[in-house]
C-alpha atoms as a PDB file:
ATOM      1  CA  UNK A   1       0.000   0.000   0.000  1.00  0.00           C
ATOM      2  CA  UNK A   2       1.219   3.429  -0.484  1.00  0.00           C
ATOM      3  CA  UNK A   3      -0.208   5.568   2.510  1.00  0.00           C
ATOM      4  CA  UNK A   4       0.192   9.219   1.384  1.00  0.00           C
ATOM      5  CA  UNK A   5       3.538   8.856  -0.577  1.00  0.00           C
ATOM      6  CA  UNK A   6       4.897   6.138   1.874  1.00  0.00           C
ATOM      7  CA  UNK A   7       5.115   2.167   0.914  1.00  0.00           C
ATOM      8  CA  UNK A   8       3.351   0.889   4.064  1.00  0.00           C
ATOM      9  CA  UNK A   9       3.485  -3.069   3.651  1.00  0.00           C
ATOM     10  CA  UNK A  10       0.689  -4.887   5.036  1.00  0.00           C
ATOM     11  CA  UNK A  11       0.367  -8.668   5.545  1.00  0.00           C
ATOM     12  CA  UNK A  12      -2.705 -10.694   5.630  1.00  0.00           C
ATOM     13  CA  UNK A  13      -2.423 -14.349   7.541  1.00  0.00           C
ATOM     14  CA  UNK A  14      -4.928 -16.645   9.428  1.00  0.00           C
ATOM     15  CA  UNK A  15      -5.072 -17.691  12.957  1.00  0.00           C
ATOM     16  CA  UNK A  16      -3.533 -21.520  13.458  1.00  0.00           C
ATOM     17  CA  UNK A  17      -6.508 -21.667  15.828  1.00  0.00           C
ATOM     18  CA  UNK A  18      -8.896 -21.319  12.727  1.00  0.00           C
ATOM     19  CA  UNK A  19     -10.549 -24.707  12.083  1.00  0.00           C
ATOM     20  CA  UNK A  20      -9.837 -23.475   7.941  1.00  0.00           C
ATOM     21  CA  UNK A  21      -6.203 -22.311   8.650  1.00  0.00           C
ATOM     22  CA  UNK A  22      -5.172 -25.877   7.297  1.00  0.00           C
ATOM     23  CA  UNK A  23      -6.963 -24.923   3.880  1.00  0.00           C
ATOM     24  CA  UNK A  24      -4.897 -21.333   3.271  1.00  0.00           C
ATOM     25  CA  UNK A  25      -1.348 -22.070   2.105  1.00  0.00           C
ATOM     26  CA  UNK A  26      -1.288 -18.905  -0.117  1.00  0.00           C
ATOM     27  CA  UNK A  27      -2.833 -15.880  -1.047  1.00  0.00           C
ATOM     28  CA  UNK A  28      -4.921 -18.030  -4.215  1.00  0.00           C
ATOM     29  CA  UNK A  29      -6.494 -20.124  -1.612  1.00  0.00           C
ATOM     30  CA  UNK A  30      -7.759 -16.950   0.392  1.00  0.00           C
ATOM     31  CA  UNK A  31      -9.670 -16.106  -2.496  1.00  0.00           C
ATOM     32  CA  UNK A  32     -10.917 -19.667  -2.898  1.00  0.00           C
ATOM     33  CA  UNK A  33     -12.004 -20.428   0.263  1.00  0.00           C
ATOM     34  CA  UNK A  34     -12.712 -16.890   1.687  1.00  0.00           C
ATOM     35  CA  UNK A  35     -13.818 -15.525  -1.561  1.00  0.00           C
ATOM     36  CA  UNK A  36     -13.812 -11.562  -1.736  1.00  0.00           C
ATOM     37  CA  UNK A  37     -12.175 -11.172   1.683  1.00  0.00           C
ATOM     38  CA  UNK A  38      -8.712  -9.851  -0.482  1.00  0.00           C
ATOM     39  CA  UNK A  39     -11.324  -7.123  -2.572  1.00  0.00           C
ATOM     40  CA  UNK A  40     -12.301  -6.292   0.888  1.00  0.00           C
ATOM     41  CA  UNK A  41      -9.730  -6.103   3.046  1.00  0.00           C
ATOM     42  CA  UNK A  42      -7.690  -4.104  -0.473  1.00  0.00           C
ATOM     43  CA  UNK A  43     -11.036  -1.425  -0.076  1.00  0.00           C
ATOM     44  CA  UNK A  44     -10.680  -0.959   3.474  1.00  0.00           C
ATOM     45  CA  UNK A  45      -7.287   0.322   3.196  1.00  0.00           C
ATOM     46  CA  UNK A  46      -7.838   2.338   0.430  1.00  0.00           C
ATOM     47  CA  UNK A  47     -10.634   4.023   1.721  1.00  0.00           C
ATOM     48  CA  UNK A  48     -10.255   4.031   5.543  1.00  0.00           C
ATOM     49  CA  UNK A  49      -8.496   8.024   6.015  1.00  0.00           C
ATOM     50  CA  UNK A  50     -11.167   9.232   3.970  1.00  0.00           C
ATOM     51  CA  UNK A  51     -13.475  10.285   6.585  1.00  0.00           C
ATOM     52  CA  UNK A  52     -10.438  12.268   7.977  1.00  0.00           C
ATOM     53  CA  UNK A  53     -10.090  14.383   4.892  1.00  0.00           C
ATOM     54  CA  UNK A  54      -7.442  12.344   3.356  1.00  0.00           C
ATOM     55  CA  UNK A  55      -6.696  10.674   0.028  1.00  0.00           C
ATOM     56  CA  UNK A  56      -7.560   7.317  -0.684  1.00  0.00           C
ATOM     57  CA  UNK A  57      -4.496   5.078  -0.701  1.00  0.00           C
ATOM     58  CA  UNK A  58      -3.059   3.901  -3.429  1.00  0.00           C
ATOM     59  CA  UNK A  59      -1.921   0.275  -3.906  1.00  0.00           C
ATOM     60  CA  UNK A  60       1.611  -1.172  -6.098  1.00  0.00           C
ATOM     61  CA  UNK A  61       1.927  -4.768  -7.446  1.00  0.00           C
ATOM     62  CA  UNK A  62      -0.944  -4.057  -9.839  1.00  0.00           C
ATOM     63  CA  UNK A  63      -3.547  -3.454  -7.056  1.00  0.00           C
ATOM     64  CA  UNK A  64      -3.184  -7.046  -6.644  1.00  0.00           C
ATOM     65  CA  UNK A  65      -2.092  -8.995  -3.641  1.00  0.00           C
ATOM     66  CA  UNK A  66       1.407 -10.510  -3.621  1.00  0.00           C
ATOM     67  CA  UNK A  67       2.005 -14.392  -3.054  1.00  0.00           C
ATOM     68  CA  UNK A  68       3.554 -16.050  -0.073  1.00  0.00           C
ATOM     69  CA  UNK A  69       6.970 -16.303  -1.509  1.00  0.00           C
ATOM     70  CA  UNK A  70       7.192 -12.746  -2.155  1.00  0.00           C
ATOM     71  CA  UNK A  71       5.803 -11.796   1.319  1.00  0.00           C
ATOM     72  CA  UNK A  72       8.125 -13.520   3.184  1.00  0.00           C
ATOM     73  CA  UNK A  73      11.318 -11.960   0.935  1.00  0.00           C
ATOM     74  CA  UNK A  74       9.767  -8.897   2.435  1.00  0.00           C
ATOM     75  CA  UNK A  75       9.209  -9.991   5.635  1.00  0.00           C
ATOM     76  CA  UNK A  76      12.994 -10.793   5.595  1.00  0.00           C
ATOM     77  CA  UNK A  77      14.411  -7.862   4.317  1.00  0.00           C
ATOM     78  CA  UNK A  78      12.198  -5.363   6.733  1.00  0.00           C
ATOM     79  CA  UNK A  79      13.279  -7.461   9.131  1.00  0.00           C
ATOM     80  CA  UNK A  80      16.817  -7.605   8.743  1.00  0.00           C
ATOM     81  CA  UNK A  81      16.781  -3.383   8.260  1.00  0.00           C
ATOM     82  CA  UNK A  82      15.101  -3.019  11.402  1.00  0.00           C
ATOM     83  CA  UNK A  83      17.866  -5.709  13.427  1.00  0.00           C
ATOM     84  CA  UNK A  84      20.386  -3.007  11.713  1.00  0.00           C
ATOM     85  CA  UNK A  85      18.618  -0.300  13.164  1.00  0.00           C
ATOM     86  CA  UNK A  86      18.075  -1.994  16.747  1.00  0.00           C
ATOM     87  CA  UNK A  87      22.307  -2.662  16.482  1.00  0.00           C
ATOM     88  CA  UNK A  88      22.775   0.853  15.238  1.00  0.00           C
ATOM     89  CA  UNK A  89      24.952  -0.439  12.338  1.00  0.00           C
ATOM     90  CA  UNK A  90      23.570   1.695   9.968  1.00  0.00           C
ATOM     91  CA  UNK A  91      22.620   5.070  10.899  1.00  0.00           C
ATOM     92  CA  UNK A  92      18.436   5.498  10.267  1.00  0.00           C
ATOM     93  CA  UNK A  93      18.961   8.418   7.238  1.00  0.00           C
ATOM     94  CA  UNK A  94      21.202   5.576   5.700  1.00  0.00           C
ATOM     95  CA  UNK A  95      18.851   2.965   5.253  1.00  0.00           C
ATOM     96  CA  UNK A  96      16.810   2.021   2.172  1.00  0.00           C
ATOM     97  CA  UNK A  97      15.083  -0.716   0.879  1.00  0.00           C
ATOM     98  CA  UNK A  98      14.876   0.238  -2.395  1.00  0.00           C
END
């Protein structure tokens, strides 16, 4: 998502306690087996600073939801920048991800 000029990642997952959890694997079986939940959640963030006078969101990747392979490469790498930070072996102006 790109919250007024910023990338602001977000990640959707499922509860292990879910009795479906066992049948979500990937972001194509969230649309199979919770169909429209993605449209949703995608329309919530877009829309939800609106009320405050804001612009709707915007959205990368093709307004489409990345897979699980490419969430956790982010997940790593955000990850990994803010360990650097924690250390403070890279001074917080310094760091990019892009």
């Amino acid at each position: 998502m790109i919250d007024e000029g910023e990338l602001d990642w977000k990640i959707v997952a499922i509860s292990l306690d879910d009795p479906r959890a066992s049948l979500v694997n990937d972001v194509d079986d969230v649309e199979k087996h919770f169909p429209g939940t993605l449209t949703a959640i995608r329309d919530w963030f877009r829309d939800y600073k609106i009320p405050d006078g804001k612009p709707a969101n915007k959205f990368g990747l093709g307004n489409k939801a990345a897979n699980k392979e490419y969430a956790l490469k982010v997940i790593t790498e955000t990850n990994e920048s803010w360990a650097k930070l924690v250390k403070r072996s890279i001074p917080a102006g310094e760091l990019s991800l892009a």
